[in-house]
PDB file of N, CA and C in Angstrom:
ATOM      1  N   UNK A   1     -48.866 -14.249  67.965  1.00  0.00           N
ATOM      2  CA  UNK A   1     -49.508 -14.633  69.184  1.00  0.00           C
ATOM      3  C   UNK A   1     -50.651 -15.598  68.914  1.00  0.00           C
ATOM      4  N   UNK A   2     -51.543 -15.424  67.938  1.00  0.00           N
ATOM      5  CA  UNK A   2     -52.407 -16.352  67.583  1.00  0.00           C
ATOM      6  C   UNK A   2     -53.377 -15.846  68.495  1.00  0.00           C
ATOM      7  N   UNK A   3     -54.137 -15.254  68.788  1.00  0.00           N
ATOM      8  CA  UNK A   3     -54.830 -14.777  69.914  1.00  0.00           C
ATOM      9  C   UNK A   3     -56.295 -14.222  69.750  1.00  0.00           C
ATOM     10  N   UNK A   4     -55.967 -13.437  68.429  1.00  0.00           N
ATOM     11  CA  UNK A   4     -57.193 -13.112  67.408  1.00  0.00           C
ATOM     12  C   UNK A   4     -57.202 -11.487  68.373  1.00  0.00           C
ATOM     13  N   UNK A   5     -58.835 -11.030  67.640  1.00  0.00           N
ATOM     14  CA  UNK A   5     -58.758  -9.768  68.629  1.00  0.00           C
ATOM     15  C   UNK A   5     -58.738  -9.605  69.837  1.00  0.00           C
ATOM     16  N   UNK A   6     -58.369  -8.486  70.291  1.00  0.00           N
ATOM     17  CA  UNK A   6     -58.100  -8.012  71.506  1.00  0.00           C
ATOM     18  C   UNK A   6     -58.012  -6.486  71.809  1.00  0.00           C
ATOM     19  N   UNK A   7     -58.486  -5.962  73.200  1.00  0.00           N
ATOM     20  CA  UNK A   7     -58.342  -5.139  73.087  1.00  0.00           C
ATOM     21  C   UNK A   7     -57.029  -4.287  73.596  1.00  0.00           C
ATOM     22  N   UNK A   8     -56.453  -3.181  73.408  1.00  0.00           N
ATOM     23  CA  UNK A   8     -55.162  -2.581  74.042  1.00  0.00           C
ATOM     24  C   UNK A   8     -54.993  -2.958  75.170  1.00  0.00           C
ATOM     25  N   UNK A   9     -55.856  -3.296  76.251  1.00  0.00           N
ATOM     26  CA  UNK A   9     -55.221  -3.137  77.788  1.00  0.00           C
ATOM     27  C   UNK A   9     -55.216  -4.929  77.183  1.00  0.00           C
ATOM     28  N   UNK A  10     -55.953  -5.691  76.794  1.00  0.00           N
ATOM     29  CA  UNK A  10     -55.406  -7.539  76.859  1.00  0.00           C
ATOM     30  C   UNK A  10     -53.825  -7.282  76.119  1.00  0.00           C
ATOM     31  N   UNK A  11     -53.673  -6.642  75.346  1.00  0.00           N
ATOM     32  CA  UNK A  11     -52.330  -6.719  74.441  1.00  0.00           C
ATOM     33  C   UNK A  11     -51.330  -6.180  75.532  1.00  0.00           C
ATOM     34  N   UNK A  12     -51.778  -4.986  76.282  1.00  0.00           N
ATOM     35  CA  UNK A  12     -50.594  -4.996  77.008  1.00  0.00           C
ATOM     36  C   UNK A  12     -49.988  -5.681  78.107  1.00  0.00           C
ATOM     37  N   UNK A  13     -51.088  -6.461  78.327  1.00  0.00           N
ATOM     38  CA  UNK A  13     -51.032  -7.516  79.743  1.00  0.00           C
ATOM     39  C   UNK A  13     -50.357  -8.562  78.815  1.00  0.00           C
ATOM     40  N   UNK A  14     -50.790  -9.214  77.823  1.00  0.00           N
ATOM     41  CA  UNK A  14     -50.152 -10.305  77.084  1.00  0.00           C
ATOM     42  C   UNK A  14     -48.887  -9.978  76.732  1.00  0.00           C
ATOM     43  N   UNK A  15     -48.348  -9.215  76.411  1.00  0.00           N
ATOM     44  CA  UNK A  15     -47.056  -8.502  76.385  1.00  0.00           C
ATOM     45  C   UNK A  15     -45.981  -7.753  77.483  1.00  0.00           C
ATOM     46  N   UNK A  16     -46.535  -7.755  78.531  1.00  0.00           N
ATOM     47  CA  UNK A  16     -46.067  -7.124  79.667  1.00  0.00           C
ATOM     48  C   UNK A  16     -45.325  -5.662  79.161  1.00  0.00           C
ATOM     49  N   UNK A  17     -46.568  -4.893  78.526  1.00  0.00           N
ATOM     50  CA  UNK A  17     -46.226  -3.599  78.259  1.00  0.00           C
ATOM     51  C   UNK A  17     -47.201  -2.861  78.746  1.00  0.00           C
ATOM     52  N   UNK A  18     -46.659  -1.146  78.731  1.00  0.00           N
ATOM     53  CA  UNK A  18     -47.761  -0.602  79.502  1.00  0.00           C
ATOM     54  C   UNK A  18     -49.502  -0.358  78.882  1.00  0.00           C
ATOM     55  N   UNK A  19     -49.902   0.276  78.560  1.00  0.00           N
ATOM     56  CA  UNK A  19     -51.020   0.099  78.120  1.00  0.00           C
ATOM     57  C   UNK A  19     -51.036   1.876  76.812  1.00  0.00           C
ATOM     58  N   UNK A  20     -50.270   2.708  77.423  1.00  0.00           N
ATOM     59  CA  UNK A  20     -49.790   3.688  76.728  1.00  0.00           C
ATOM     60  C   UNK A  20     -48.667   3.388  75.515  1.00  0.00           C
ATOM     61  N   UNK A  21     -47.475   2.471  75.822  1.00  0.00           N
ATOM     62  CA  UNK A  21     -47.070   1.480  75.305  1.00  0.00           C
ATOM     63  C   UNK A  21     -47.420   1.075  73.984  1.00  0.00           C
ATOM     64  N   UNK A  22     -48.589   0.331  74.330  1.00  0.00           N
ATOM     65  CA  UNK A  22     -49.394  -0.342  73.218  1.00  0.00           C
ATOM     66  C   UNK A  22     -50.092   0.252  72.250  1.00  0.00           C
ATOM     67  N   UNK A  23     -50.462   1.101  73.043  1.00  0.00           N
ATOM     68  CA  UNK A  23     -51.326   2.197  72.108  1.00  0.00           C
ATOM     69  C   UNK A  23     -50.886   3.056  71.061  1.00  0.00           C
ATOM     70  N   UNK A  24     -49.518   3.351  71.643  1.00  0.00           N
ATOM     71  CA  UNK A  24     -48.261   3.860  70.296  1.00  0.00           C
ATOM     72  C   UNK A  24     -48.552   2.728  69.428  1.00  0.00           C
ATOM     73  N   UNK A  25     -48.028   1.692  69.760  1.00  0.00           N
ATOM     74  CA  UNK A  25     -47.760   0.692  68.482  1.00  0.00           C
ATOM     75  C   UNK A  25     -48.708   0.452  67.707  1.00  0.00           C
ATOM     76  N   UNK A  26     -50.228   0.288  68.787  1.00  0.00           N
ATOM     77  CA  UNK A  26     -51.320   0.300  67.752  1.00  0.00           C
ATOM     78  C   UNK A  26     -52.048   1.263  66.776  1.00  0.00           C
ATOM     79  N   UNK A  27     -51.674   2.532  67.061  1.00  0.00           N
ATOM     80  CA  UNK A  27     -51.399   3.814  66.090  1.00  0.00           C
ATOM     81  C   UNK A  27     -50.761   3.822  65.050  1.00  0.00           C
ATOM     82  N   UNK A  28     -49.181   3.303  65.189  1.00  0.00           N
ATOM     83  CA  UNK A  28     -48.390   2.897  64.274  1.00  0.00           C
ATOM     84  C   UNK A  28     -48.966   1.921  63.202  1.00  0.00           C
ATOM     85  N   UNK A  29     -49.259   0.980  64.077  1.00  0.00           N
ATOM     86  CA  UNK A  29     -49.749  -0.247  63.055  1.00  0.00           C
ATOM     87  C   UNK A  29     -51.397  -0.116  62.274  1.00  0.00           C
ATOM     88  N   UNK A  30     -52.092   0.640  62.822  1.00  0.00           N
ATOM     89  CA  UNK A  30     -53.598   1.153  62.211  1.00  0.00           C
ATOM     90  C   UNK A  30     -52.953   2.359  61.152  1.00  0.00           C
ATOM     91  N   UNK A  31     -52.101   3.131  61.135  1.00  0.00           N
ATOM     92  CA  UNK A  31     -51.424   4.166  60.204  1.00  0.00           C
ATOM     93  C   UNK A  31     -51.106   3.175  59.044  1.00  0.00           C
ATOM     94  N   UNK A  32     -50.265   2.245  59.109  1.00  0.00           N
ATOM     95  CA  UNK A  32     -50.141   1.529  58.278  1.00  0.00           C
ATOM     96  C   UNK A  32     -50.860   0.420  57.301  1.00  0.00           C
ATOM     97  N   UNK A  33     -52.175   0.718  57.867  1.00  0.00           N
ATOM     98  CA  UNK A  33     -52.955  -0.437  57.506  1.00  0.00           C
ATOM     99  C   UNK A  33     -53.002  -1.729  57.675  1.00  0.00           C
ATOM    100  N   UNK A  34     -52.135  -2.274  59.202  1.00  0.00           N
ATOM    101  CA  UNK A  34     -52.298  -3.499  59.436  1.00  0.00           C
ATOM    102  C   UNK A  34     -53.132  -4.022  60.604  1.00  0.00           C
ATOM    103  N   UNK A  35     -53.407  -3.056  61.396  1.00  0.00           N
ATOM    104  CA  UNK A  35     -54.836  -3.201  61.880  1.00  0.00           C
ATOM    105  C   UNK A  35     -55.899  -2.465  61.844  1.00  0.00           C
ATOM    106  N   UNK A  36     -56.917  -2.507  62.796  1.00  0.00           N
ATOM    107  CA  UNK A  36     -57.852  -1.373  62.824  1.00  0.00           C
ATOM    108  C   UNK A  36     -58.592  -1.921  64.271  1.00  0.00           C
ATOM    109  N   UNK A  37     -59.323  -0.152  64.779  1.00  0.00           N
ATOM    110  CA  UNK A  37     -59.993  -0.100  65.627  1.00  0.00           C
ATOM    111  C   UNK A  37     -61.208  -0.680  65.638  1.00  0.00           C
ATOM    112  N   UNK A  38     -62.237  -1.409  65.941  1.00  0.00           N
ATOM    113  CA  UNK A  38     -63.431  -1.407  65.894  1.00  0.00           C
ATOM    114  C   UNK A  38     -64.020  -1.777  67.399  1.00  0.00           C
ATOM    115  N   UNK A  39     -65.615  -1.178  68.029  1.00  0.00           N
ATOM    116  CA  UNK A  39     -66.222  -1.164  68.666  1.00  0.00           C
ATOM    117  C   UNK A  39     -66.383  -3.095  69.243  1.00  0.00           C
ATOM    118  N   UNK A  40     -66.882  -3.076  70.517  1.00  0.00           N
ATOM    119  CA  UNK A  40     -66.431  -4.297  71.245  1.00  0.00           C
ATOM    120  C   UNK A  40     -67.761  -4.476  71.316  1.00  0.00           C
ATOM    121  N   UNK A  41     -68.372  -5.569  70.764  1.00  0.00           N
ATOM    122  CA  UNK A  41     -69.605  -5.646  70.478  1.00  0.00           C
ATOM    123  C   UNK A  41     -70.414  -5.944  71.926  1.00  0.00           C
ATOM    124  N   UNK A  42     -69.621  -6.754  72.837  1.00  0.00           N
ATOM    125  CA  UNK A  42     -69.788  -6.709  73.983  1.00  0.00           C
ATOM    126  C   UNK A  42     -69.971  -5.721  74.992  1.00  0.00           C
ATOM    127  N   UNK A  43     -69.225  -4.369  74.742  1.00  0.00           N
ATOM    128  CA  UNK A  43     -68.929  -3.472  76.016  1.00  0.00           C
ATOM    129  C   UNK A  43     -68.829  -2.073  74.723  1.00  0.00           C
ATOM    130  N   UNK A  44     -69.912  -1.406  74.367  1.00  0.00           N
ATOM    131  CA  UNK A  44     -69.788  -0.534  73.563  1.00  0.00           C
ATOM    132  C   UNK A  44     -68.697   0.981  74.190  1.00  0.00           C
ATOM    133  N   UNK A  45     -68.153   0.817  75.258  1.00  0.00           N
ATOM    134  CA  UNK A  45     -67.096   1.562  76.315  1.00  0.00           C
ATOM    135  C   UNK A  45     -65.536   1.517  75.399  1.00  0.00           C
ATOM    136  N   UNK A  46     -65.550   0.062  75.326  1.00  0.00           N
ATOM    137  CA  UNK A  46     -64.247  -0.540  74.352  1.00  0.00           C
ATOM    138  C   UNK A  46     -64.044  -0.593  72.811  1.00  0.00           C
ATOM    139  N   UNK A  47     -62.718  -0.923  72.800  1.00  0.00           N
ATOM    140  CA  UNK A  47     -62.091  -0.621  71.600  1.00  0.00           C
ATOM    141  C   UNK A  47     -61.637  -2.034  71.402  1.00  0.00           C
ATOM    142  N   UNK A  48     -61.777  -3.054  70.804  1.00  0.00           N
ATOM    143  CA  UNK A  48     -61.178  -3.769  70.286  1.00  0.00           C
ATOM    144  C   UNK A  48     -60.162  -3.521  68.893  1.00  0.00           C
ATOM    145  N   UNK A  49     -58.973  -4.600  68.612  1.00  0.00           N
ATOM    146  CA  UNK A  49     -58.186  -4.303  67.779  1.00  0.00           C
ATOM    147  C   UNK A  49     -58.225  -5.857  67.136  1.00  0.00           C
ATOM    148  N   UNK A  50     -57.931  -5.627  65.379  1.00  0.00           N
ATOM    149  CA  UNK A  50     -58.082  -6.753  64.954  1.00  0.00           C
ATOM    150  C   UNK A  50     -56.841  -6.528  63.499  1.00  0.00           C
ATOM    151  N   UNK A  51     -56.689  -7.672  62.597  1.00  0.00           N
ATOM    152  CA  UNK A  51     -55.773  -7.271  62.122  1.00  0.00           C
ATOM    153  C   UNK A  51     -56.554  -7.264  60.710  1.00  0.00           C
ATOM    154  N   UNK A  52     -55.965  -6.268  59.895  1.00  0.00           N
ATOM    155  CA  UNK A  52     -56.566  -5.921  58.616  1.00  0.00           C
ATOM    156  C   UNK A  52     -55.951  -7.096  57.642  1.00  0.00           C
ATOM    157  N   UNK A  53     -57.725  -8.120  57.258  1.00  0.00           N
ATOM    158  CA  UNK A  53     -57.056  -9.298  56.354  1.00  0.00           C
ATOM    159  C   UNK A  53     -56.038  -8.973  55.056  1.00  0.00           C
ATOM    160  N   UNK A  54     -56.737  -8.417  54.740  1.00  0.00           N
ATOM    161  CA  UNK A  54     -55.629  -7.672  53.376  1.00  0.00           C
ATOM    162  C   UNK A  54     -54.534  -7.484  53.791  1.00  0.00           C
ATOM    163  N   UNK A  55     -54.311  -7.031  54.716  1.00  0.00           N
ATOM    164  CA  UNK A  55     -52.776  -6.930  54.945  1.00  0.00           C
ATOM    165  C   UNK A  55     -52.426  -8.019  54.798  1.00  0.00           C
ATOM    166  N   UNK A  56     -52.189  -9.242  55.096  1.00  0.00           N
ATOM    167  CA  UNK A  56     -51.801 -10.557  55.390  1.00  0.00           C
ATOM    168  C   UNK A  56     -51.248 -10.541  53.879  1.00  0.00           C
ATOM    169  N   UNK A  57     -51.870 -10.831  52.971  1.00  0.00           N
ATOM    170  CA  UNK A  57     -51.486 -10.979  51.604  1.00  0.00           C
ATOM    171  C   UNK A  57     -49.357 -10.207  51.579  1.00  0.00           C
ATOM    172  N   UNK A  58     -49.856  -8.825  51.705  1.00  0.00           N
ATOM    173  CA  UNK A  58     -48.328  -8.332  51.580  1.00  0.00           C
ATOM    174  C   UNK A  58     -47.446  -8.305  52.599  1.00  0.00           C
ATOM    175  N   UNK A  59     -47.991  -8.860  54.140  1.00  0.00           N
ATOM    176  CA  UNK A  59     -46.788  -9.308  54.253  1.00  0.00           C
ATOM    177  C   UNK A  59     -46.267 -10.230  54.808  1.00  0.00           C
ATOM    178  N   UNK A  60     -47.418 -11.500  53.743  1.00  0.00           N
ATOM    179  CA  UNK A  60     -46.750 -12.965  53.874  1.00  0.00           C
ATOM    180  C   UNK A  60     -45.219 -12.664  53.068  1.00  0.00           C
ATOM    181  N   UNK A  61     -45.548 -11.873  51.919  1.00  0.00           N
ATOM    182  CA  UNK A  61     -44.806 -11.878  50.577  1.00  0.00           C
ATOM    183  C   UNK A  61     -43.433 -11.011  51.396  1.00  0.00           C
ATOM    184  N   UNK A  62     -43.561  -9.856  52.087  1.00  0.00           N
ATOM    185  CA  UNK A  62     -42.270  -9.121  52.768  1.00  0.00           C
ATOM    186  C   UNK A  62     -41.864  -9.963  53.511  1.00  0.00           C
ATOM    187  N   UNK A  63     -42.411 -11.288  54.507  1.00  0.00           N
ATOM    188  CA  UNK A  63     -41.543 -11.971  55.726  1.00  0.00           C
ATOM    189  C   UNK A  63     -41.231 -13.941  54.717  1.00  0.00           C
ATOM    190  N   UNK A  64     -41.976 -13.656  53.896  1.00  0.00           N
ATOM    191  CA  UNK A  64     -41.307 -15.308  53.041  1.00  0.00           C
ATOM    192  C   UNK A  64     -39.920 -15.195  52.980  1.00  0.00           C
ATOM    193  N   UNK A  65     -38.988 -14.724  52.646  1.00  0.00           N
ATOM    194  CA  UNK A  65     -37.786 -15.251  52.611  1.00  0.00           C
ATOM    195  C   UNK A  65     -37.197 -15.687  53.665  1.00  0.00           C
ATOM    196  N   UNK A  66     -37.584 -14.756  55.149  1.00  0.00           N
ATOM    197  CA  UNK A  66     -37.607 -15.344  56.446  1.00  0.00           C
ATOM    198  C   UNK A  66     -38.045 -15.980  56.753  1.00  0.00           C
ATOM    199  N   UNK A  67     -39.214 -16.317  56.108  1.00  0.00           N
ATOM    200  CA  UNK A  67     -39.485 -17.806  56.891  1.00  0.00           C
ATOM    201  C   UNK A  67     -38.949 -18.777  56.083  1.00  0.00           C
ATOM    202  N   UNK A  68     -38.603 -18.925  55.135  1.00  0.00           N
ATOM    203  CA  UNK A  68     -37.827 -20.101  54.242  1.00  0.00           C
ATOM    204  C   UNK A  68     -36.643 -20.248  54.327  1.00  0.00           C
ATOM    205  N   UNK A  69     -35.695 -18.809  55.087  1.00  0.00           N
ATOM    206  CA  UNK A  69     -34.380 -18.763  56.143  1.00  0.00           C
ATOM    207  C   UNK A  69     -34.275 -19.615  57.295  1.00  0.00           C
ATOM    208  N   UNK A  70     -35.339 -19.557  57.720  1.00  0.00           N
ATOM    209  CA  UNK A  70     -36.093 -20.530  59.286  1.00  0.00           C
ATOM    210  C   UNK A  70     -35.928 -21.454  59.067  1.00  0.00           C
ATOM    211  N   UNK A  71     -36.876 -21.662  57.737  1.00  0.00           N
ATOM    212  CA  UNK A  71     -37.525 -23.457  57.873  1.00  0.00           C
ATOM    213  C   UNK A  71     -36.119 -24.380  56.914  1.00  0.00           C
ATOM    214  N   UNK A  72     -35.624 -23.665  56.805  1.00  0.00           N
ATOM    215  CA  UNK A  72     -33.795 -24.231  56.346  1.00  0.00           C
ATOM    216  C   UNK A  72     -33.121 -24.247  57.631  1.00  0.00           C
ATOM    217  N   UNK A  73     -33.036 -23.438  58.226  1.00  0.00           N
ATOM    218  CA  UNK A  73     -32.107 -23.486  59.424  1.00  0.00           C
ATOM    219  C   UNK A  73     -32.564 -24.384  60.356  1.00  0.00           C
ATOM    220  N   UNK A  74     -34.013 -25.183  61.016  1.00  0.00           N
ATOM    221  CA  UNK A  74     -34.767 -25.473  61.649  1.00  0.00           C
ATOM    222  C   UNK A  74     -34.352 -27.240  61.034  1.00  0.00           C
ATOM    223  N   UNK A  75     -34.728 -27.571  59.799  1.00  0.00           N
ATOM    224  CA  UNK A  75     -34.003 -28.784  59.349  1.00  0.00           C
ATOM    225  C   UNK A  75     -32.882 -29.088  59.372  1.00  0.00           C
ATOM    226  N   UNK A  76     -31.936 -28.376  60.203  1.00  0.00           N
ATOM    227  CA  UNK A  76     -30.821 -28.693  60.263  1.00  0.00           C
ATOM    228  C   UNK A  76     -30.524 -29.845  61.748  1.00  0.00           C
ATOM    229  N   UNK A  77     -31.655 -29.298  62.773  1.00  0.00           N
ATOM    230  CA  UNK A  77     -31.999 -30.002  64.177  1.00  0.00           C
ATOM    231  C   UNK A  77     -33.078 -31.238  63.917  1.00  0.00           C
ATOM    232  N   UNK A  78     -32.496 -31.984  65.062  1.00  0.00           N
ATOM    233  CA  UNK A  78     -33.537 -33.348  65.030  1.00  0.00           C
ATOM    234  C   UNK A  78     -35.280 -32.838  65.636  1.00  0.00           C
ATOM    235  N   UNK A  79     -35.886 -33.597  65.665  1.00  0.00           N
ATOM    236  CA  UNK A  79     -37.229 -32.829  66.224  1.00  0.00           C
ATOM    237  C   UNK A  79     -37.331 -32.883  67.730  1.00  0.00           C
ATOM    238  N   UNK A  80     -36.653 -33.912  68.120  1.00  0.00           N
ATOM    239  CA  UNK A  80     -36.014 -33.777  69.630  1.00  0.00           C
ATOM    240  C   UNK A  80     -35.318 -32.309  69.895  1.00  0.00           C
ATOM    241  N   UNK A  81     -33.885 -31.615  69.234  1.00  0.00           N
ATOM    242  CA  UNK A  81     -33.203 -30.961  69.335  1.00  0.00           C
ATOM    243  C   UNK A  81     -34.441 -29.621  69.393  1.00  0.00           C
ATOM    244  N   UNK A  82     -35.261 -29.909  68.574  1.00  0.00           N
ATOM    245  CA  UNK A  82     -36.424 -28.763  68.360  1.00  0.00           C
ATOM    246  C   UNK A  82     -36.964 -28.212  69.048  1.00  0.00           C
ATOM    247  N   UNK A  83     -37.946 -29.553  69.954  1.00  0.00           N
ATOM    248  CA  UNK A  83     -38.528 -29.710  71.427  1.00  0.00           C
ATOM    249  C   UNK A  83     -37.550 -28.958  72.346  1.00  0.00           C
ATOM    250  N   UNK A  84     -36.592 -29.603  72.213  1.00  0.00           N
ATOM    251  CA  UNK A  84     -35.702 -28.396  73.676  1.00  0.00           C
ATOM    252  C   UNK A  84     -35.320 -27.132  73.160  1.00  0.00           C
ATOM    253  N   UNK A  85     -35.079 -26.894  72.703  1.00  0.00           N
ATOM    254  CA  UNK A  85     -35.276 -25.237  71.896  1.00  0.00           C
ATOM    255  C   UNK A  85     -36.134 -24.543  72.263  1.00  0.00           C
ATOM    256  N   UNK A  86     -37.436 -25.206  71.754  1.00  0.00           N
ATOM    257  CA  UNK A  86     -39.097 -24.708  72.003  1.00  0.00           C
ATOM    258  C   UNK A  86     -39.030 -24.275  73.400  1.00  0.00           C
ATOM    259  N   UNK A  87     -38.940 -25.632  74.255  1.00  0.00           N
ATOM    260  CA  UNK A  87     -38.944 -25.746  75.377  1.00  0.00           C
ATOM    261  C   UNK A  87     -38.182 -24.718  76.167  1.00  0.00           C
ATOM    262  N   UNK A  88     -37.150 -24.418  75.771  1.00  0.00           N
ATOM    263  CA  UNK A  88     -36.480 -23.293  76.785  1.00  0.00           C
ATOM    264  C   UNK A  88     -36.920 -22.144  76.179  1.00  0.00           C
ATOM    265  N   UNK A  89     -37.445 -21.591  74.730  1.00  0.00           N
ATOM    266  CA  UNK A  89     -37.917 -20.438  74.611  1.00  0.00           C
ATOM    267  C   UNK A  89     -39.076 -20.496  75.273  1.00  0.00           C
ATOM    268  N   UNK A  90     -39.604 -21.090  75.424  1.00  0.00           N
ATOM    269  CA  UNK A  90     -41.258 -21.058  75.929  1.00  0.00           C
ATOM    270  C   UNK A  90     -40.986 -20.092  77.641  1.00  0.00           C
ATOM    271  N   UNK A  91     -40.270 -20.929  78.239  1.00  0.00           N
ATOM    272  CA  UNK A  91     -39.588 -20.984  79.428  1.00  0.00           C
ATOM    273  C   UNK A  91     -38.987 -19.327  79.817  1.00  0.00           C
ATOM    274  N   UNK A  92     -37.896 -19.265  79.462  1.00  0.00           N
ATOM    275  CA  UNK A  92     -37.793 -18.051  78.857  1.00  0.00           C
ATOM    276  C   UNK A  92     -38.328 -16.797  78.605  1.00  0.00           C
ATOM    277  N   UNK A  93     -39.339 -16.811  77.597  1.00  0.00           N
ATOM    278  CA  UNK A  93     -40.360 -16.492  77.570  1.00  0.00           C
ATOM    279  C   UNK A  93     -41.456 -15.546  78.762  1.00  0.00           C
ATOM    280  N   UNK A  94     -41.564 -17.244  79.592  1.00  0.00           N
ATOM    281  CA  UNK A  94     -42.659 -16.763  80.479  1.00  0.00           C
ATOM    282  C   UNK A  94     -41.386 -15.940  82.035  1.00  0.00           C
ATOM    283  N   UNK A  95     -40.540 -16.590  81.728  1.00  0.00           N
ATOM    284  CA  UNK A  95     -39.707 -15.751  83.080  1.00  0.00           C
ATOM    285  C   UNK A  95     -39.716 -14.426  82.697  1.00  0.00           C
ATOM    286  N   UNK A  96     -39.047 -13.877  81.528  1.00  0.00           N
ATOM    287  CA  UNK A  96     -39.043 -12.420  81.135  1.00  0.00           C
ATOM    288  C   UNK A  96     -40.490 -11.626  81.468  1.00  0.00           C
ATOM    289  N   UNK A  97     -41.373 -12.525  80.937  1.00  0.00           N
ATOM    290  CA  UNK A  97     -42.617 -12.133  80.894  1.00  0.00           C
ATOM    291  C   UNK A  97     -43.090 -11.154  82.399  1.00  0.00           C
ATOM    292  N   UNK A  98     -43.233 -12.339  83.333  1.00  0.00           N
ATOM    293  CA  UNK A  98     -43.163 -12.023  84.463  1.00  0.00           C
ATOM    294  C   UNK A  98     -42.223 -11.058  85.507  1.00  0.00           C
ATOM    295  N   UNK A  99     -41.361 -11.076  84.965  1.00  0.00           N
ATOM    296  CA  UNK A  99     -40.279 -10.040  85.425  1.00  0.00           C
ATOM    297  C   UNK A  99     -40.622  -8.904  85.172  1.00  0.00           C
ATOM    298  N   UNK A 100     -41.041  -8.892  83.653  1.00  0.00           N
ATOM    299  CA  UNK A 100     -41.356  -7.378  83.384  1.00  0.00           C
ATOM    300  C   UNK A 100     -42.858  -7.017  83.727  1.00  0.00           C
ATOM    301  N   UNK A 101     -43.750  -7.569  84.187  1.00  0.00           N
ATOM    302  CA  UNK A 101     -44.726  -7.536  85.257  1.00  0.00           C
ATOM    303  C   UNK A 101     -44.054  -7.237  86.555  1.00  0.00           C
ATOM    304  N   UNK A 102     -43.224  -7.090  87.027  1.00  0.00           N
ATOM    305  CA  UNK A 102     -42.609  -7.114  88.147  1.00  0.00           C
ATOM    306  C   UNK A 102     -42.098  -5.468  88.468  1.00  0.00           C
ATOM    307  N   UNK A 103     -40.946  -5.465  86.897  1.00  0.00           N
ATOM    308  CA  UNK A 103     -40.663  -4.304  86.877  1.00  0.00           C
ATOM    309  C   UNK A 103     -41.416  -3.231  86.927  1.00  0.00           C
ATOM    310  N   UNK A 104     -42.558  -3.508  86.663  1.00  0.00           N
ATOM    311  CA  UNK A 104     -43.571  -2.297  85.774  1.00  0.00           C
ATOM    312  C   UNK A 104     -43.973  -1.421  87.071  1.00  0.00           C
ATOM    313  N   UNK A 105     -44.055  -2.885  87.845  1.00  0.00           N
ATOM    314  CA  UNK A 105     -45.217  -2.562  89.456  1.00  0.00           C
ATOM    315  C   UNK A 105     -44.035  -1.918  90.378  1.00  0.00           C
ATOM    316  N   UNK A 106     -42.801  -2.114  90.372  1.00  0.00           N
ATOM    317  CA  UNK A 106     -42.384  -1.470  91.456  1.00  0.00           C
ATOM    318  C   UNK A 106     -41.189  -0.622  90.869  1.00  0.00           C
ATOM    319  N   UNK A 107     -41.658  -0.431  89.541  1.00  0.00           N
ATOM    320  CA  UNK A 107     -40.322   1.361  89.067  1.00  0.00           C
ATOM    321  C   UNK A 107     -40.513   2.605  89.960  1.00  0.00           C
ATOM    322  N   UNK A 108     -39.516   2.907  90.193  1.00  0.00           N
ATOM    323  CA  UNK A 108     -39.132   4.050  91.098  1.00  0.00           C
ATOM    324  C   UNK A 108     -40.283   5.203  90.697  1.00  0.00           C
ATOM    325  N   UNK A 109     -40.960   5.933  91.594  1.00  0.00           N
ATOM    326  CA  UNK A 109     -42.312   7.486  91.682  1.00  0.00           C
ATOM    327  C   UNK A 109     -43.193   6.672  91.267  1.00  0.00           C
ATOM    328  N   UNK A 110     -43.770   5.446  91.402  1.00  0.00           N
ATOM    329  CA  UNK A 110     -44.499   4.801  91.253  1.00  0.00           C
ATOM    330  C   UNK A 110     -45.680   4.905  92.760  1.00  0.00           C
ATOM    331  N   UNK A 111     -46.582   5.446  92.188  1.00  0.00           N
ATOM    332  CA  UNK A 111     -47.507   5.674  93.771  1.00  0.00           C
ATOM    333  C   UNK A 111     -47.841   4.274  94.518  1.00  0.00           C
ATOM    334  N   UNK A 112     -47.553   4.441  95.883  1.00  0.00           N
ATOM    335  CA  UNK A 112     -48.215   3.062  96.205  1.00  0.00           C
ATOM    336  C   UNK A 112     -49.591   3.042  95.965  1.00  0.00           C
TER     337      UNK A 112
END
């Protein structure tokens, strides 16, 4: 995402997940040592989430072969061919996005 920190309820809005949702994953991922909790220097109420630098090191090294899978497969298209690729994932993207903002708000025993 490129986004830097954030806290659970921005991650779940940026993700169109619930906010309980997120909070699994960010459990998961603080268990593992790839992020961590820390205080919101702004709003001592909040929890910001950030990603543990050290981690980065191991798992540039676990996702390199994928990205050197990519950046082979990716030279195979012109940079035009690229652009429209981009372009409809982007697209894409933001329709799903919104949909599942959509879904969230009107799932069935949902109080008005």
């Amino acid at each position: 995402m490129g986004r830097g920190s954030m806290s659970a309820g921005q991650l779940a809005e940026t993700l169109g997940l619930t906010t309980g949702a997120v909070t699994s994953v960010i459990d998961r991922l603080e268990k593992v040592g790839f992020v961590r909790r820390v205080p919101d220097p702004a709003d001592r109420r909040k929890v910001i989430v950030e990603l543990v630098p050290e981690s980065l090191q191991e798992r540039s090294q676990v996702y390199q072969p994928m990205g050197e899978a990519m950046a082979r497969l990716c030279e195979r298209y012109s940079d035009r061919e690229l652009e429209l690729l981009l372009g409809f994932m982007d697209s894409a993207a933001a329709i799903l996005h919104e949909e599942a903002i959509k879904l969230r708000a009107n799932r069935p025993g949902r109080p008005e």
